[in-house]
N, C-alpha and C. Protein backbone atom coordinates (compact mmCIF):
# COMPACT_ATOMS: atom_id res chain seq x y z
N UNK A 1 39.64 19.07 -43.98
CA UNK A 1 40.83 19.76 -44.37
C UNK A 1 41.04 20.91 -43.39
N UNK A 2 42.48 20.88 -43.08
CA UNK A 2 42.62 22.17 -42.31
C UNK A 2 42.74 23.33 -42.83
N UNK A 3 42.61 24.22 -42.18
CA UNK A 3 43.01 25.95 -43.28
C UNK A 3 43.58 26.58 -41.72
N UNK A 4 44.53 27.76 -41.91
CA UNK A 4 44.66 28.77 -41.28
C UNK A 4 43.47 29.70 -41.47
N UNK A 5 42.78 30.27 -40.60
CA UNK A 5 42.26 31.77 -40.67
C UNK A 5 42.88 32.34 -39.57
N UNK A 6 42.38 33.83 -40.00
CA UNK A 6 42.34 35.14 -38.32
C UNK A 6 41.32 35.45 -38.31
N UNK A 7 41.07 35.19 -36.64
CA UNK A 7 39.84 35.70 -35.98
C UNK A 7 40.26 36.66 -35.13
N UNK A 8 39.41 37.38 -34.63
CA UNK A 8 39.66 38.31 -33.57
C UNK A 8 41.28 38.71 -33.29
N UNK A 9 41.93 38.86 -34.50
CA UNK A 9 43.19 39.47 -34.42
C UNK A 9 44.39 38.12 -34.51
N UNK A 10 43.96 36.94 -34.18
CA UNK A 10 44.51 35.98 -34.43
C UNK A 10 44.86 34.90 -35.49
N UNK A 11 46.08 34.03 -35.26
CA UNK A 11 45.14 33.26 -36.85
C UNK A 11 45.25 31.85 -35.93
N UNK A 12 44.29 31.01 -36.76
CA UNK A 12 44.25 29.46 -35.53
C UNK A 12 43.44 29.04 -36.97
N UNK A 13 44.26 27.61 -36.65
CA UNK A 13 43.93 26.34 -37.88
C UNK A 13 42.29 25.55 -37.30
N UNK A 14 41.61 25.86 -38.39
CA UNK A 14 40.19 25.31 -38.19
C UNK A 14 39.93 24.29 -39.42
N UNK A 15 38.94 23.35 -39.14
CA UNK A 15 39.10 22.35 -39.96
C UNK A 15 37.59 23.31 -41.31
N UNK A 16 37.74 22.90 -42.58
CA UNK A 16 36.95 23.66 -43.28
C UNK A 16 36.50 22.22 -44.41
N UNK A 17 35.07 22.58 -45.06
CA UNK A 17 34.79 21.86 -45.99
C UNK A 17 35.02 22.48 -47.75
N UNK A 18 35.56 21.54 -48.09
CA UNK A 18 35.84 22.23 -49.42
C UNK A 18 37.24 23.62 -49.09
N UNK A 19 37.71 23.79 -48.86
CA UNK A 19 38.32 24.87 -48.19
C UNK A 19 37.51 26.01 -48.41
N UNK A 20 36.13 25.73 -47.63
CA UNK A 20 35.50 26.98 -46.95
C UNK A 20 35.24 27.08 -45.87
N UNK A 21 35.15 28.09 -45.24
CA UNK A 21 34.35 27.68 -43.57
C UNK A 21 33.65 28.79 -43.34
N UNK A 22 32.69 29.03 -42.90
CA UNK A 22 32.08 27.32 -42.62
C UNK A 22 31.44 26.36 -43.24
N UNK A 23 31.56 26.61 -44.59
CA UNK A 23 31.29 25.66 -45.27
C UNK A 23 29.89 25.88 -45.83
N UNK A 24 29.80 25.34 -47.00
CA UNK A 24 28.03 25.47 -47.93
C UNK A 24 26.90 25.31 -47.12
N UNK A 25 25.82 26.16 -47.52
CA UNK A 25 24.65 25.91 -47.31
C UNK A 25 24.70 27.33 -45.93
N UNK A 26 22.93 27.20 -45.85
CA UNK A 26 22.71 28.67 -45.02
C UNK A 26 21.76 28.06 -43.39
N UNK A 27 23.24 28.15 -43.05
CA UNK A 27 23.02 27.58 -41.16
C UNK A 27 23.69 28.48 -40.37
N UNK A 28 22.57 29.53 -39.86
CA UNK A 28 23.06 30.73 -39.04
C UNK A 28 23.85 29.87 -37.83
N UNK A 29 24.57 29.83 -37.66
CA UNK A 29 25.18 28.74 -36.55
C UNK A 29 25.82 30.00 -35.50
N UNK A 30 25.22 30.09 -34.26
CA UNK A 30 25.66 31.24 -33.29
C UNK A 30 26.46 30.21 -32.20
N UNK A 31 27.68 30.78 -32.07
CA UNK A 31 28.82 30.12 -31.32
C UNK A 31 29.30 31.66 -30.33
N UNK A 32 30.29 30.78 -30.18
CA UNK A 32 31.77 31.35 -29.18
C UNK A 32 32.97 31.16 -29.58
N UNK A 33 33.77 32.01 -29.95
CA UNK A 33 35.11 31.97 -30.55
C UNK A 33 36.11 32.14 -29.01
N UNK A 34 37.01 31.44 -28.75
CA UNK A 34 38.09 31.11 -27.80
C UNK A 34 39.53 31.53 -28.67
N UNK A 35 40.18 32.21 -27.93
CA UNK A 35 41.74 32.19 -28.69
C UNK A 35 42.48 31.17 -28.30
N UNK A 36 41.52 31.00 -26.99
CA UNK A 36 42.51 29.67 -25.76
C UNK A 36 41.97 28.64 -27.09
N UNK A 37 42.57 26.87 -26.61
CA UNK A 37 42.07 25.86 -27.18
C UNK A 37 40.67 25.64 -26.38
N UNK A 38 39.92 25.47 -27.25
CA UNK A 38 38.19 24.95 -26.74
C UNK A 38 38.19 23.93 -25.63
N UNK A 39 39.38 23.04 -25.99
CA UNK A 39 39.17 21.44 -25.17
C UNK A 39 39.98 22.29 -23.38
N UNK A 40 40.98 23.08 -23.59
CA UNK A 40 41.69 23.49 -22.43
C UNK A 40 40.57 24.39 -21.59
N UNK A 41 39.78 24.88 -22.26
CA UNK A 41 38.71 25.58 -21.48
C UNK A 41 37.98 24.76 -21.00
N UNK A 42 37.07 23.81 -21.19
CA UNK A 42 36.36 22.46 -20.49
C UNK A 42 37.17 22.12 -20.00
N UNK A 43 38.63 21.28 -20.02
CA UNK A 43 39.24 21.02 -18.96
C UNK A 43 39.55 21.54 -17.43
N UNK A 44 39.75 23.08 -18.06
CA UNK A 44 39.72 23.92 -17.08
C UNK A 44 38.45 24.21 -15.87
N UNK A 45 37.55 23.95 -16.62
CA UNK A 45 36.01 24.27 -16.06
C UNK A 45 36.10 23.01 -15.02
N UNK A 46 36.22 21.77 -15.44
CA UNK A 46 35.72 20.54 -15.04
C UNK A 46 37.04 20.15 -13.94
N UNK A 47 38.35 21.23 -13.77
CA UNK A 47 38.92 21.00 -13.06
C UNK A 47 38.81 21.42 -11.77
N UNK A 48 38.36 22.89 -11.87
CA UNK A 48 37.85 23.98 -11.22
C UNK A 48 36.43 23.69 -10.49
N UNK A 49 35.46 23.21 -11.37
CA UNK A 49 34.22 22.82 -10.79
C UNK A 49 33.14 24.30 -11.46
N UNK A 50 33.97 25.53 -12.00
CA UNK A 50 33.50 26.30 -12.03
C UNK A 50 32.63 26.23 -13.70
N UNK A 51 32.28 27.25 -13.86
CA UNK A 51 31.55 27.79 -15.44
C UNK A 51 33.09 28.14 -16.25
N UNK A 52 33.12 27.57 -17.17
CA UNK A 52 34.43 28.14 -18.32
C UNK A 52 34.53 29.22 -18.36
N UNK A 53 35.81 29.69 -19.05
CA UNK A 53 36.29 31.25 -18.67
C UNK A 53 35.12 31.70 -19.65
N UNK A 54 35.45 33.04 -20.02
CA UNK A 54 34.39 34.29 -20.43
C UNK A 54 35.17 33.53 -21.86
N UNK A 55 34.30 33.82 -23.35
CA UNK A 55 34.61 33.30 -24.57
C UNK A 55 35.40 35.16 -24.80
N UNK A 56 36.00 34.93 -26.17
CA UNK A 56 36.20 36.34 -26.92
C UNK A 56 35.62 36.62 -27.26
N UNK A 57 34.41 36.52 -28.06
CA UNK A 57 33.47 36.69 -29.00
C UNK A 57 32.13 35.90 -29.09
N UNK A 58 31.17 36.62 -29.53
CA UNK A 58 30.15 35.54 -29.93
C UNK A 58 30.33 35.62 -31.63
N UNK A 59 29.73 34.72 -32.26
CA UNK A 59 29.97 34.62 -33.60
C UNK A 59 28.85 34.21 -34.19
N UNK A 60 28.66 34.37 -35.25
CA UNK A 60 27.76 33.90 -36.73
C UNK A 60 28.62 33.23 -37.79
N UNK A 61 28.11 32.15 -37.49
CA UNK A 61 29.00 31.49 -38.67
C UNK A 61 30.36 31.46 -38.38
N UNK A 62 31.12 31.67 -37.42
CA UNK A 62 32.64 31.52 -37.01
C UNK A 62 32.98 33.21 -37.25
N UNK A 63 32.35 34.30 -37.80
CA UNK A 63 32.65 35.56 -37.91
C UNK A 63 32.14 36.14 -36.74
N UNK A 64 32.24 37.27 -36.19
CA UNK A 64 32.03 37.90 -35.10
C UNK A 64 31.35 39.17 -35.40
N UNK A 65 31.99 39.73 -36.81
CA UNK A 65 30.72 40.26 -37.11
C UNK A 65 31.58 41.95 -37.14
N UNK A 66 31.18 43.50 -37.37
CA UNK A 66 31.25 44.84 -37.33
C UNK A 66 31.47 45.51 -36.07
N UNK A 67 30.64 44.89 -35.05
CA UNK A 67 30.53 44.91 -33.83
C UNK A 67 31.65 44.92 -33.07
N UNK A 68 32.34 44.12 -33.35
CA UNK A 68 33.71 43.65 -32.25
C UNK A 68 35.02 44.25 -32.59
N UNK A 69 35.18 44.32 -30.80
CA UNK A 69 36.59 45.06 -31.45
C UNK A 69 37.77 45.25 -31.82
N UNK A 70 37.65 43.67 -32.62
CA UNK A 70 38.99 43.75 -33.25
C UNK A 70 38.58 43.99 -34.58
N UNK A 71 39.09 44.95 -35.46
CA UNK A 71 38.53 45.13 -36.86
C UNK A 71 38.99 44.01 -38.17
N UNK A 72 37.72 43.60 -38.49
CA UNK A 72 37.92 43.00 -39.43
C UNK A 72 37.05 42.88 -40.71
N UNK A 73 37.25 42.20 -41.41
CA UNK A 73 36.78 42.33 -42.97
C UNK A 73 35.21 41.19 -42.94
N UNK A 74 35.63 39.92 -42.25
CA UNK A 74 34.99 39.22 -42.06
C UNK A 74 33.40 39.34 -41.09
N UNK A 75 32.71 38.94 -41.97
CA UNK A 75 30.95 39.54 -40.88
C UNK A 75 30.07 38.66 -42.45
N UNK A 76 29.23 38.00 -41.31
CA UNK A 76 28.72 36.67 -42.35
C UNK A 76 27.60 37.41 -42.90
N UNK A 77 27.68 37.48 -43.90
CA UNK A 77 26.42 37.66 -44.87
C UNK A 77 25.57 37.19 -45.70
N UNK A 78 24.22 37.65 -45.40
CA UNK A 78 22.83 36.56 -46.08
C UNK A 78 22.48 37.43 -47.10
N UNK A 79 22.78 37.08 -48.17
CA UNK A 79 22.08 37.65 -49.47
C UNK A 79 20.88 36.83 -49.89
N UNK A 80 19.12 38.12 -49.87
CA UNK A 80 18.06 37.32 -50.09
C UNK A 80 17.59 38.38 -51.00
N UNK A 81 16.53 37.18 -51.68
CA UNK A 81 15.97 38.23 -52.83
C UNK A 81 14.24 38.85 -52.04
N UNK A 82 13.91 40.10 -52.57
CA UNK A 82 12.42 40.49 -51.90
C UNK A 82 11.36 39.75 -52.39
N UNK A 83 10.15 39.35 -51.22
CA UNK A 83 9.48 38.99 -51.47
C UNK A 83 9.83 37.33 -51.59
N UNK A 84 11.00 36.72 -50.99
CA UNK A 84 10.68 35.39 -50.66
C UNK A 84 10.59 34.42 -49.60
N UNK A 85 10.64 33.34 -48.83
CA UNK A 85 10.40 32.87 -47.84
C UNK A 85 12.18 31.84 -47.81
N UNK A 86 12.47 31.84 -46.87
CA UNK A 86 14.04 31.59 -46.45
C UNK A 86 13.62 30.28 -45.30
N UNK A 87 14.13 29.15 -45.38
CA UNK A 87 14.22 28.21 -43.65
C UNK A 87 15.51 28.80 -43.44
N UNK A 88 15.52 29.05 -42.30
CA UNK A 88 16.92 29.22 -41.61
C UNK A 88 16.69 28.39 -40.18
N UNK A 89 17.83 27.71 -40.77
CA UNK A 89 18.66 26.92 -39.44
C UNK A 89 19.19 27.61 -38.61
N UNK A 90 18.54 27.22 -36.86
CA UNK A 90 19.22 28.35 -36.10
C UNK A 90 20.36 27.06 -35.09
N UNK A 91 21.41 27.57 -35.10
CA UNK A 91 22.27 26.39 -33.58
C UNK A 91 23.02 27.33 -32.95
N UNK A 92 22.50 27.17 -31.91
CA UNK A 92 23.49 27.60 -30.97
C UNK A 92 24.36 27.13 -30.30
N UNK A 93 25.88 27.36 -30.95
CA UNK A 93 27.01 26.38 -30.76
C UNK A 93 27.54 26.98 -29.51
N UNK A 94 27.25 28.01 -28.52
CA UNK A 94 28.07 28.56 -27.70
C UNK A 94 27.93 27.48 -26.97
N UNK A 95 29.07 27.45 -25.74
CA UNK A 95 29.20 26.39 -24.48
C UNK A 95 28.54 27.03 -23.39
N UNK A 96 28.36 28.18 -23.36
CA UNK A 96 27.26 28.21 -21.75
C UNK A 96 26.46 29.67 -22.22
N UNK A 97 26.24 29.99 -22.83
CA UNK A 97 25.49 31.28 -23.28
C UNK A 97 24.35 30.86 -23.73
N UNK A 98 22.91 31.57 -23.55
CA UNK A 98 21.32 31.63 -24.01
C UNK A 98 21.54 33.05 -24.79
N UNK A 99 21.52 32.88 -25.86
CA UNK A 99 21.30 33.78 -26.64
C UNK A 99 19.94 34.37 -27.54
N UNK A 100 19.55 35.50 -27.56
CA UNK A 100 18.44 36.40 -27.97
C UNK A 100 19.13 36.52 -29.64
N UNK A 101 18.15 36.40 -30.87
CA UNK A 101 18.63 36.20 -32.40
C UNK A 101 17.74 37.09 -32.65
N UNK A 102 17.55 37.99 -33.51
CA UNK A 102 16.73 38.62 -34.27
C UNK A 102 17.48 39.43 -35.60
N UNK A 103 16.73 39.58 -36.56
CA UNK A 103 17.34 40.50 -37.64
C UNK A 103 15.98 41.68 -37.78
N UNK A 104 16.65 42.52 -37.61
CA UNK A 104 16.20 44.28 -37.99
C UNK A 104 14.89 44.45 -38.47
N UNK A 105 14.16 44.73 -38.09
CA UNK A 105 12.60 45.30 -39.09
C UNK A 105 11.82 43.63 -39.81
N UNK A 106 12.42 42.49 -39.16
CA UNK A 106 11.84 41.50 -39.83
C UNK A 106 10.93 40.35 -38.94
N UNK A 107 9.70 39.99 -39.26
CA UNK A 107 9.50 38.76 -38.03
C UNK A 107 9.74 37.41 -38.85
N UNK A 108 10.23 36.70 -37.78
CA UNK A 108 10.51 34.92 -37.95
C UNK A 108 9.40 34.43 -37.50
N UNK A 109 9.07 33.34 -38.45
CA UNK A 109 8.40 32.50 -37.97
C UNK A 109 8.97 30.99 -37.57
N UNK A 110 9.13 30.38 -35.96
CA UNK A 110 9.66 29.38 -35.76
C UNK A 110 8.55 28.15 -35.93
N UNK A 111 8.85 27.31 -36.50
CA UNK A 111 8.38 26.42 -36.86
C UNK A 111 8.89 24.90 -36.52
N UNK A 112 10.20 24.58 -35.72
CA UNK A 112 10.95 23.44 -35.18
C UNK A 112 11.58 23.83 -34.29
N UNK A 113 11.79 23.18 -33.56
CA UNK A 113 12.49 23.56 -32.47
C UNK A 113 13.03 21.97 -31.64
N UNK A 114 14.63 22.19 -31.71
CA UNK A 114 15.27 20.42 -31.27
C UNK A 114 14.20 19.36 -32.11
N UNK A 115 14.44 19.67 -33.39
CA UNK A 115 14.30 18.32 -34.19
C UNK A 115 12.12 17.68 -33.89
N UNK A 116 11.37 18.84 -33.50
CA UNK A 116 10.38 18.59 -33.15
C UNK A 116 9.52 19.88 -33.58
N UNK A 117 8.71 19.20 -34.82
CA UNK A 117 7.75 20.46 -34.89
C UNK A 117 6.99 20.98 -34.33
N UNK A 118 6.38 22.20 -34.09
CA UNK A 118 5.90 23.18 -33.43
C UNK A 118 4.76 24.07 -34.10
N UNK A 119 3.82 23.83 -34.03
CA UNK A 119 2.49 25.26 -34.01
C UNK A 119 3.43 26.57 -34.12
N UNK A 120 3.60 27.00 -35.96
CA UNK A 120 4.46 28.11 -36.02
C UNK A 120 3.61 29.18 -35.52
N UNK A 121 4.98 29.85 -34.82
CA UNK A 121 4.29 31.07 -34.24
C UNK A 121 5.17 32.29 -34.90
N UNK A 122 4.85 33.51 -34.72
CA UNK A 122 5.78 34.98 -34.92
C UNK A 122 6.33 35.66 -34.00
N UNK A 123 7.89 36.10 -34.15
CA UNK A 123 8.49 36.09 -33.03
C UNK A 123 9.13 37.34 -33.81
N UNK A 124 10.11 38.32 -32.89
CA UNK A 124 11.23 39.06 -33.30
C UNK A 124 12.24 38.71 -33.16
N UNK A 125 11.88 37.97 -31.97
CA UNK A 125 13.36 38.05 -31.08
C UNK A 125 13.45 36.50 -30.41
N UNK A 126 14.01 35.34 -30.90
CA UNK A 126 14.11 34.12 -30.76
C UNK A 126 15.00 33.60 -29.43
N UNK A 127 14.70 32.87 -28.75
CA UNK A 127 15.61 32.90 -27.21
C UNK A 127 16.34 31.27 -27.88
N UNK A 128 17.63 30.92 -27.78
CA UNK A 128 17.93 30.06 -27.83
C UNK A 128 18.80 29.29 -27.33
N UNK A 129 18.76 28.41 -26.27
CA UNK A 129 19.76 27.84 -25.31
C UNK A 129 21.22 27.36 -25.86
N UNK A 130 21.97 27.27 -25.25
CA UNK A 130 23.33 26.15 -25.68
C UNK A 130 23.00 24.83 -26.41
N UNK A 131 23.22 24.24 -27.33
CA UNK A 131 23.05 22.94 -28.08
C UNK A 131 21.84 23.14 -28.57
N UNK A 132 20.80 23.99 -28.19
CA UNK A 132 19.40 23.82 -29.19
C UNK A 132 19.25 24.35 -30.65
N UNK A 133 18.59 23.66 -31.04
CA UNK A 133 18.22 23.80 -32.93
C UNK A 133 16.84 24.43 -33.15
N UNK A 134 16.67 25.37 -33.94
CA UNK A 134 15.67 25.75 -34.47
C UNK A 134 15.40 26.09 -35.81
N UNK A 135 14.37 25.94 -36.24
CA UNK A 135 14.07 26.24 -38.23
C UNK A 135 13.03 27.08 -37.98
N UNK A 136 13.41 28.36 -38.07
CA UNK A 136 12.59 29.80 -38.51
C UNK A 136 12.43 30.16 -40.14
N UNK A 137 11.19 30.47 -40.26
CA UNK A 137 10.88 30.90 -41.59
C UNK A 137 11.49 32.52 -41.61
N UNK A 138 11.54 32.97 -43.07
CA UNK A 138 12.21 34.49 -42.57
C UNK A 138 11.15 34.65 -44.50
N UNK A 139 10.27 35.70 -43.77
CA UNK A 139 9.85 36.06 -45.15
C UNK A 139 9.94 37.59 -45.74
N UNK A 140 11.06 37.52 -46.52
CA UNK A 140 11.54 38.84 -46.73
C UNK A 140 10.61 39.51 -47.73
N UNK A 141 10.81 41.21 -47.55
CA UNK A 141 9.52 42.20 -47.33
C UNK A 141 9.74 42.68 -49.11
N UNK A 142 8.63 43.09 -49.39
CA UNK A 142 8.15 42.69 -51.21
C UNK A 142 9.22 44.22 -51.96
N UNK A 143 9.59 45.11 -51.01
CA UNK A 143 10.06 46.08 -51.67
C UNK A 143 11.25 46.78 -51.30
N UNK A 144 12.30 46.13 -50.90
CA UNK A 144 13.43 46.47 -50.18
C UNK A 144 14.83 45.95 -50.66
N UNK A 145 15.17 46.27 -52.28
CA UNK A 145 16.44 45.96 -52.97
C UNK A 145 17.27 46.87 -52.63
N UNK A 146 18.63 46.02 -52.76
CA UNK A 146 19.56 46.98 -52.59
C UNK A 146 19.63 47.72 -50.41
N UNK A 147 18.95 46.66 -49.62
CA UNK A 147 18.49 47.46 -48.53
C UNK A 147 19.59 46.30 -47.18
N UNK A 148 20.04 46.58 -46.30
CA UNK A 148 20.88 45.85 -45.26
C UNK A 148 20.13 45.88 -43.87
N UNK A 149 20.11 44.72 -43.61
CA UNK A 149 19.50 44.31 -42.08
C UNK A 149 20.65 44.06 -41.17
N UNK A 150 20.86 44.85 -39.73
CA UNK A 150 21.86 43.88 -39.14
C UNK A 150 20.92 42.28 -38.31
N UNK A 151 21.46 41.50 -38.44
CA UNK A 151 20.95 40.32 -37.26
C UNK A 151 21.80 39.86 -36.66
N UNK A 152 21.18 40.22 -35.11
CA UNK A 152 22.31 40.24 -34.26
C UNK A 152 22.06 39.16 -33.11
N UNK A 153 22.85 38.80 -32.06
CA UNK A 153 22.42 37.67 -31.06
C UNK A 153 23.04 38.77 -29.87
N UNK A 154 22.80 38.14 -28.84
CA UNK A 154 23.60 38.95 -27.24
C UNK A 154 22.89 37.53 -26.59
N UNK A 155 23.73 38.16 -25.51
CA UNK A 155 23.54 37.14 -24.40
C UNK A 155 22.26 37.34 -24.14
N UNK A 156 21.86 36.11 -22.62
CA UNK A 156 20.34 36.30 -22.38
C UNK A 156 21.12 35.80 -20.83
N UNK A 157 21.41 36.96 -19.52
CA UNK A 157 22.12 36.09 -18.29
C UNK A 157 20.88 36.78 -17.58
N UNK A 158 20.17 36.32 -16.26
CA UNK A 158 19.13 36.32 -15.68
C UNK A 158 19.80 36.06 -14.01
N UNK A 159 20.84 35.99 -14.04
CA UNK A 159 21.64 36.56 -12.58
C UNK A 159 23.33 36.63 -12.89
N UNK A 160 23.82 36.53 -11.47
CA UNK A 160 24.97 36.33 -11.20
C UNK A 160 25.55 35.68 -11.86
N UNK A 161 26.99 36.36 -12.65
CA UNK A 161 27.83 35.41 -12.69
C UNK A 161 28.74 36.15 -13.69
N UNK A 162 29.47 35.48 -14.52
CA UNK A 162 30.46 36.45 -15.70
C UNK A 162 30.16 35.96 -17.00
N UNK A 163 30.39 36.64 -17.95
CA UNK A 163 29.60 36.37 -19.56
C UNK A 163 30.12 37.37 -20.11
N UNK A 164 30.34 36.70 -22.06
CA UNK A 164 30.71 37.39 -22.55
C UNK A 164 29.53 38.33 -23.15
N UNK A 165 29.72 39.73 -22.69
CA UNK A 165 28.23 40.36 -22.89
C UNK A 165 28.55 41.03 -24.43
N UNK A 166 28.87 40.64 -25.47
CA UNK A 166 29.28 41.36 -26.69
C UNK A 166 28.05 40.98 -27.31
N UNK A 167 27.36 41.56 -28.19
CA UNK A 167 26.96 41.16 -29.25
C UNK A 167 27.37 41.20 -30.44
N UNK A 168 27.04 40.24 -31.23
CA UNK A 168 27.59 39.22 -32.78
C UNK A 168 26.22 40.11 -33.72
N UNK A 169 27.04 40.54 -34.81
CA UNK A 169 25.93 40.86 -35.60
C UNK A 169 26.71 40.51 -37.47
N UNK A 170 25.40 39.89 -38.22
CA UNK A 170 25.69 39.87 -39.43
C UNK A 170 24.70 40.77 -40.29
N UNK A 171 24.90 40.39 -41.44
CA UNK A 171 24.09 41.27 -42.38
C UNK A 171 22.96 40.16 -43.29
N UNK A 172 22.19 40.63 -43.43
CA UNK A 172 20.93 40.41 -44.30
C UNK A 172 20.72 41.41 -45.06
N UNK A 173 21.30 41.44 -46.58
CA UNK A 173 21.48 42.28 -47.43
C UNK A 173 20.06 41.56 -48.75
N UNK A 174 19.52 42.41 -49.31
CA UNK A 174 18.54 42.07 -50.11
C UNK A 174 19.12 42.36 -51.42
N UNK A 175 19.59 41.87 -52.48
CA UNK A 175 19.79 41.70 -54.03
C UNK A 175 18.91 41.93 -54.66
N UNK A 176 18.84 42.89 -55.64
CA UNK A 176 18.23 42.74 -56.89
C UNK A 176 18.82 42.74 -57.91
N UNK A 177 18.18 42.58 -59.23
CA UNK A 177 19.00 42.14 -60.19
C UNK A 177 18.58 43.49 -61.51
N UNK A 178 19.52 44.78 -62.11
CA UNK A 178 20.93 44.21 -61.92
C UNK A 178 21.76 45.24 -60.57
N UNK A 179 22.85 44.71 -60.09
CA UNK A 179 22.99 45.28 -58.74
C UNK A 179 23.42 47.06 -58.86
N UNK A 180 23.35 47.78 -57.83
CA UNK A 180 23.49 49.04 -57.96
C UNK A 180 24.72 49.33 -57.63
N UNK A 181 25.49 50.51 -57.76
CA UNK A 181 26.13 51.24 -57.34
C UNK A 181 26.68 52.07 -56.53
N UNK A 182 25.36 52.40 -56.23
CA UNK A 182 25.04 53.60 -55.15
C UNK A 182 25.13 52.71 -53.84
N UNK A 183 26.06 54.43 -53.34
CA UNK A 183 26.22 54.40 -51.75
C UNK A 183 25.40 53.32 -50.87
N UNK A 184 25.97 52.64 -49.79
CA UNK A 184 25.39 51.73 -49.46
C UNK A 184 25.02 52.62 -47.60
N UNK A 185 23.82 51.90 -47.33
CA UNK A 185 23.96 52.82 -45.36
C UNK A 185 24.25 51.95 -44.86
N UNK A 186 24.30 51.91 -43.44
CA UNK A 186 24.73 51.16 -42.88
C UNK A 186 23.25 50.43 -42.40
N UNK A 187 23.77 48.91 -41.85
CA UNK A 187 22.47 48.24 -41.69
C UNK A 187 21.62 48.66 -40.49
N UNK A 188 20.60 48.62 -40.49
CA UNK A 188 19.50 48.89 -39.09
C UNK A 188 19.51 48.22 -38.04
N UNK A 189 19.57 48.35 -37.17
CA UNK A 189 19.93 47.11 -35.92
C UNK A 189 18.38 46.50 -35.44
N UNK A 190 18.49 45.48 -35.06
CA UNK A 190 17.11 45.18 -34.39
C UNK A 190 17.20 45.69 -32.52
N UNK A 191 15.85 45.81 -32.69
CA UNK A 191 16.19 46.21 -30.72
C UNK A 191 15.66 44.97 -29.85
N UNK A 192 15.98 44.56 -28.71
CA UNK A 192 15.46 43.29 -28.16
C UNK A 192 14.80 43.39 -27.02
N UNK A 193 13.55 42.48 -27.05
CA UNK A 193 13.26 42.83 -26.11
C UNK A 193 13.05 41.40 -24.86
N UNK A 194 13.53 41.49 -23.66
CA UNK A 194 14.75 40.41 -22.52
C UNK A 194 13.10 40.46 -21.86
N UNK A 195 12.37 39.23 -21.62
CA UNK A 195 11.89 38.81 -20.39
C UNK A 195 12.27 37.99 -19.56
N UNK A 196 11.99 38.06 -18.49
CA UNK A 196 12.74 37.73 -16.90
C UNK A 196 11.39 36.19 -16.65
């Protein structure tokens, strides 16, 4: 089904399930939002010979997140309870970006990686190419209700060339039950750390 939304100040018809998008279930899906059409940008690339233009945005979940600067309402959010263990699906839907994933004060444990399990290891800060899949454990911390994580992606460029250098950040908000009232802060950012 199609729906109108606005992204980045725009509105553009995206196809949605159930009329949601992106639709059920919890698949951090890190992309690139285009105002151009997606297919005119590969065309363009493959006409040119060159790398596709620079994207608008990086995104979570088709949101872009607090960060960016077109203001909006929209910024994807993970509501988890303390003290439990989360799989999160990682994809990285961008077309030419390696992106760095981490959320705030927390370690992942990756455990798959492209459909092939892996000797889980502990990471902060997850490197993840164009088209690759990963399933990170996320085991949230025994005493932190009512508390906001940002998790954010950025690029990962290692020379020359042009990129959209924005970073995409969502929230990892922790619930308890019953919910509070009180003033909310703003979420903690994670810091990253880039090897060459």
């Amino acid at each position: 089904m199609m729906q109108n939304v606005i992204r980045l100040c725009h509105t553009k018809s995206i196809v949605t399930v159930n009329g949601k998008f992106p639709g059920p279930g919890i698949v951090a899906r890190d992309g690139e939002w285009f105002n151009a059409d997606p297919e005119a940008v590969i065309k363009q690339a493959l006409q040119t010979g060159g790398g596709p233009n620079v994207s608008d945005a990086h995104t979570i979940n088709g949101f872009p997140g607090p960060l960016h600067k077109c203001p909006t309402k929209d910024t994807f959010k993970l509501e988890v309870a303390p003290g439990n263990t989360y799989l999160l699906r990682l994809i990285n839907a961008a077309l030419n970006d390696e992106l760095l994933l981490g959320i705030a004060n927390h370690i992942l444990t990756v455990v798959e990686v492209d459909a092939i399990y892996v000797k889980p290891f502990d990471t902060v800060t997850i490197h993840i190419a164009p088209r690759q899949t990963a399933n990170v454990l996320l085991k949230t911390k025994p005493h932190h209700a009512n508390a906001t994580f940002f998790t954010t992606a950025t690029p990962y460029v290692s020379g020359p060339g042009t990129f959209d250098n924005s970073t995409v950040a969502g929230i990892l908000e922790y619930i308890a039950a019953p919910r509070s009232n009180h003033s909310r802060k703003l979420p903690l950012q994670a810091n990253f750390t880039c090897f060459e």
